[in-house]
Protein backbone atom coordinates (compact mmCIF):
# COMPACT_ATOMS: atom_id res chain seq x y z
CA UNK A 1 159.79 169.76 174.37
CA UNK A 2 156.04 169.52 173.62
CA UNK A 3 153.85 168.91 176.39
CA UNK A 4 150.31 166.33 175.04
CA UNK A 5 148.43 167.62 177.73
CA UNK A 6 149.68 171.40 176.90
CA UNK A 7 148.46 171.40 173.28
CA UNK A 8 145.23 171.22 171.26
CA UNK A 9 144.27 168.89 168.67
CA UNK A 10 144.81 172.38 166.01
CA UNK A 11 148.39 172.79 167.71
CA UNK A 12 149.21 169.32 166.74
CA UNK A 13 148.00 168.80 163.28
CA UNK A 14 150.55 172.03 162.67
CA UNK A 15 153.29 170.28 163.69
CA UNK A 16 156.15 168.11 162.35
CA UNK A 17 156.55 164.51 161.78
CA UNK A 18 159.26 164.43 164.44
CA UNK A 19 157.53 166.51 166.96
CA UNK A 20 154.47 164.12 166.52
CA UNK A 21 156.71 160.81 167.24
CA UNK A 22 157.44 162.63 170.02
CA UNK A 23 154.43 163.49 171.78
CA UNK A 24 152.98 159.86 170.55
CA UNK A 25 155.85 158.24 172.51
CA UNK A 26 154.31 160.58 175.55
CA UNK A 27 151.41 158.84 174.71
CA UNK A 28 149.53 161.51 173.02
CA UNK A 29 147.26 159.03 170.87
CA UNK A 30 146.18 161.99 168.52
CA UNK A 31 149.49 162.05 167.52
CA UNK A 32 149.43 158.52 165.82
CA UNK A 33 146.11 159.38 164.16
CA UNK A 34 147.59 162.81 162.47
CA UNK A 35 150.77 160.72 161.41
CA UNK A 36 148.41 157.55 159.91
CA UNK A 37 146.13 160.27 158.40
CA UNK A 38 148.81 162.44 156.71
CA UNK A 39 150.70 159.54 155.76
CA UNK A 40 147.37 157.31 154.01
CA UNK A 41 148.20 158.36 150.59
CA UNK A 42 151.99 157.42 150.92
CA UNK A 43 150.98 153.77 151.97
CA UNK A 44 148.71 153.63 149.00
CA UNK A 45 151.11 155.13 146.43
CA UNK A 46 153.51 152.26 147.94
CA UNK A 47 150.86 149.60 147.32
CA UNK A 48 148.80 150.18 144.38
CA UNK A 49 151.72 148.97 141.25
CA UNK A 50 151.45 145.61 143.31
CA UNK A 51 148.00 145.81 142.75
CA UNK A 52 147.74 147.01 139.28
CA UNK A 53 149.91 143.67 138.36
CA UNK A 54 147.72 141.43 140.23
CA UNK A 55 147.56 141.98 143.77
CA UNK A 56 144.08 142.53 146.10
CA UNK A 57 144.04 146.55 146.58
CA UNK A 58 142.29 146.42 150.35
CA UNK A 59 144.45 143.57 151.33
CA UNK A 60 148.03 145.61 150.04
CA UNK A 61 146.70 148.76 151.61
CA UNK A 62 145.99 147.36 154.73
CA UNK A 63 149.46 145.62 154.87
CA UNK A 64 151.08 148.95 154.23
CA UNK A 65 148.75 151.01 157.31
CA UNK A 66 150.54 148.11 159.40
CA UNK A 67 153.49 149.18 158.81
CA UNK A 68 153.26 152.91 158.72
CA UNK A 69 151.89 152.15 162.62
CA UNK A 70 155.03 150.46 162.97
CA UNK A 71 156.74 153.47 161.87
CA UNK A 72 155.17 155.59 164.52
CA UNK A 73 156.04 153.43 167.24
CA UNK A 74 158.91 152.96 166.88
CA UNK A 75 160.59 155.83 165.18
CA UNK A 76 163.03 157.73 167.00
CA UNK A 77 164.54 161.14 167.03
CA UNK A 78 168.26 159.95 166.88
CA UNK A 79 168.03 158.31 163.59
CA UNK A 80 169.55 159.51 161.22
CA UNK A 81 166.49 159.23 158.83
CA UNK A 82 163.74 161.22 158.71
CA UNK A 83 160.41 160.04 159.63
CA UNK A 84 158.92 160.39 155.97
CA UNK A 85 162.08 158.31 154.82
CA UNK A 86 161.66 155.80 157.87
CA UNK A 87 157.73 155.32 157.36
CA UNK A 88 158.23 154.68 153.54
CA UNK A 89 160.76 151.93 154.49
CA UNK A 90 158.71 150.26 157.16
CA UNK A 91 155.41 150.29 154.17
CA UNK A 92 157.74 148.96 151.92
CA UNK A 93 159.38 146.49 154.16
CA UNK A 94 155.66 145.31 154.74
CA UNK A 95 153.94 144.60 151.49
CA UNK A 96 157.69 142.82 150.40
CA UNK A 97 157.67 140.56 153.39
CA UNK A 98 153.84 140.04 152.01
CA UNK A 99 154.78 138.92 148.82
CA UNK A 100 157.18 136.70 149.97
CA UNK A 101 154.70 135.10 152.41
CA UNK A 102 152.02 134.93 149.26
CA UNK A 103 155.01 133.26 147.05
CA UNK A 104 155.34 130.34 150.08
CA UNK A 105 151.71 129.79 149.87
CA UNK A 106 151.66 130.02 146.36
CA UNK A 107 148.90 133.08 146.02
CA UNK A 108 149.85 133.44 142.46
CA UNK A 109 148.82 137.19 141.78
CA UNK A 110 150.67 138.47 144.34
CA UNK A 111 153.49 136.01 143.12
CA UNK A 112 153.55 137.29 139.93
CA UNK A 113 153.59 141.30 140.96
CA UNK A 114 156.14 143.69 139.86
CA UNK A 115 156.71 147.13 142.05
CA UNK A 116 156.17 149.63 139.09
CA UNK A 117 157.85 152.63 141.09
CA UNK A 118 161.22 153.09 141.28
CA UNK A 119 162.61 150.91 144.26
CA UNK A 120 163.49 152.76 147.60
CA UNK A 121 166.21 150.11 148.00
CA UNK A 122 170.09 149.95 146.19
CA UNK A 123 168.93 148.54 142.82
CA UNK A 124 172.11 146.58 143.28
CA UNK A 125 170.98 144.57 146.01
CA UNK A 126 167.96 142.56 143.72
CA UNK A 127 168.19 141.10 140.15
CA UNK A 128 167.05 143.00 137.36
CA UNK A 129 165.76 141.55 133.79
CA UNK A 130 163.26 140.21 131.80
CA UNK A 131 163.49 136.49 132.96
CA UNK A 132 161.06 134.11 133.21
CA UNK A 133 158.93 135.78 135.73
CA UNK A 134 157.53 132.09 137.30
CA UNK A 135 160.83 131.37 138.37
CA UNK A 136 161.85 133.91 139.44
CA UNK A 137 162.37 134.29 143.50
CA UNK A 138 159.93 137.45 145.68
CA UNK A 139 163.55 139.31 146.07
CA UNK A 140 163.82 139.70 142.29
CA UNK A 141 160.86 141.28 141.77
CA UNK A 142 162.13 144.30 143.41
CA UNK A 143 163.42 145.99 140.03
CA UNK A 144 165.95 148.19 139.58
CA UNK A 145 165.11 151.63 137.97
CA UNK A 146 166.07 150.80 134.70
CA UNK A 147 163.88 148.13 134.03
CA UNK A 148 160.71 149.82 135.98
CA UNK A 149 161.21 152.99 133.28
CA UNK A 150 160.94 150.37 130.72
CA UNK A 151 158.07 148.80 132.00
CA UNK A 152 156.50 152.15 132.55
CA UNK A 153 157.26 153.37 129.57
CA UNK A 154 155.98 150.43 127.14
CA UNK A 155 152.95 150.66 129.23
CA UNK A 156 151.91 154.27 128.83
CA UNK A 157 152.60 153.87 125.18
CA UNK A 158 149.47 151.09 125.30
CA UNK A 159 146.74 153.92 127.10
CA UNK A 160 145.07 156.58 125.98
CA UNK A 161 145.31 160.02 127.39
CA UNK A 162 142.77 159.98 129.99
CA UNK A 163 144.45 156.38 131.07
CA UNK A 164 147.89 157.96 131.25
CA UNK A 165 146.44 160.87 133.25
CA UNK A 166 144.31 158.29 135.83
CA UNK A 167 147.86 156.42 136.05
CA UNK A 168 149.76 159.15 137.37
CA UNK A 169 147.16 160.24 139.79
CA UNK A 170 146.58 156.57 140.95
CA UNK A 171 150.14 156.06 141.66
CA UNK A 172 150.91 159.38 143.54
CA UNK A 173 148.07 157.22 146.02
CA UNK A 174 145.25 159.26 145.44
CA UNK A 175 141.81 157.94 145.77
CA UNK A 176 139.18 157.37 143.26
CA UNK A 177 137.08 160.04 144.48
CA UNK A 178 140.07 162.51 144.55
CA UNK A 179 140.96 161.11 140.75
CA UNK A 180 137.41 162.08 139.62
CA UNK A 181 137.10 165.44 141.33
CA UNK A 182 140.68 166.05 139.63
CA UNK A 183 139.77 164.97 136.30
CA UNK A 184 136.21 165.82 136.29
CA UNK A 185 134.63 162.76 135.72
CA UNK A 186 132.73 160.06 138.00
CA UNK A 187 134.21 157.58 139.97
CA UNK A 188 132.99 154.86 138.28
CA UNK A 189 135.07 156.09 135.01
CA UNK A 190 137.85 156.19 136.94
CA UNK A 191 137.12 152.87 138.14
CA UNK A 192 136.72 151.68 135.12
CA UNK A 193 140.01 153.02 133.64
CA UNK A 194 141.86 151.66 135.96
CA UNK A 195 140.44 148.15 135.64
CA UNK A 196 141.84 148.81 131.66
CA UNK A 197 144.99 149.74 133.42
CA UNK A 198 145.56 146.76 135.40
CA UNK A 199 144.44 144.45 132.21
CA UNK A 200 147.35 146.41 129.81
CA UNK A 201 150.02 145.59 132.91
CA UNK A 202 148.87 142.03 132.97
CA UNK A 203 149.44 141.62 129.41
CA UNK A 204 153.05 143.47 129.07
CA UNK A 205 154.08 141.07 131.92
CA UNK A 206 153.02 137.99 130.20
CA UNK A 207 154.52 139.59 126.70
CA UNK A 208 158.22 139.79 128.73
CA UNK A 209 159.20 142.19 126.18
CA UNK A 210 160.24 145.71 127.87
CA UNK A 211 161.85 146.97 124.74
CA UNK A 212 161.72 150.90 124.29
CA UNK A 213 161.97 150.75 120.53
């Protein structure tokens, strides 16, 4: 059993998830701010296909940090889940209770979103399809996996290769910054890409047609 008072902030950043629920439920406070820190670019790579089909990026983000702190508090070593597993469905639990609050109050965008990655959920639980998306209820907008590889895949056929290359880098949650130091180019083109991104989603939503052929 770790000790907060018996370790130093280098002993901690080396440990595990677990160990750091741990010593945060000690109330080690550095512990929360190793977990929120190592666990930033999962939150974002939950948010950002909300965003890129309409949703306010800051907004989404911040949603998701609320619930990865829920996470932290209240994760505990006897579940049968690990933490990484427990976080993701506490972020995702988040930005879908979100979308159902934005669909009471009628904030189209995030009305109209579709998660682009494959759902953490059973895919059996929601409704899958091309229906009209206006009527369609928040619930239903969590996809099943066949119809987000359609979605993905009509929409990669639509970008070019440095768009298909800023996709997959925006979706495993890095930032811009990181993007353009991957890629070599400056933020701004990345930026810029991914405004073209967003505006190809858009448009294959509208369209409703998901075909592969």
């Amino acid at each position: 059993m770790y000790k907060h008072n018996e370790l130093d902030l280098s002993d901690l950043v080396d440990l595990g998830d677990e160990d750091l629920c741990v010593l945060y439920s000690s109330g080690d406070r550095r512990a929360e701010e190793i977990l929120i820190s190592r666990y930033t670019a999962l939150v974002r790579r939950c948010a950002r296909p909300f965003f890129l089909a309409g949703g306010d990026s800051e907004d989404l983000t911040q949603e998701g940090m609320v619930g990865l702190m829920k996470a932290v508090r209240e994760y505990a070593s006897d579940k049968d889940a690990s933490f990484r597993t427990f976080a993701e469905t506490c972020v995702r639990n988040r930005l879908y209770s979100v979308l159902r609050a934005a669909s009471r109050d009628k904030h189209l965008p995030l009305n109209q979103s579709v998660s682009l990655d494959t759902p953490f959920f059973d895919s059996n639980s929601y409704t899958s399809g091309t229906s009209d998306m206006a009527q369609r209820n928040p619930e239903d907008f969590l996809i099943d996996r066949e119809y987000t590889k359609s979605l993905l895949f009509v929409v990669r056929k639509q970008l070019s290769e440095f768009e298909a290359k800023i996709l997959g880098y925006y979706l495993d949650g890095l930032s811009c910054r990181e993007i353009a130091q991957a890629v070599g180019k400056p933020p701004k083109s990345v930026d810029n890409a991914v405004q073209r991104i967003r505006r190809k989603v858009a448009q294959q939503l509208l369209s409703g047609d998901f075909s592969k052929s």
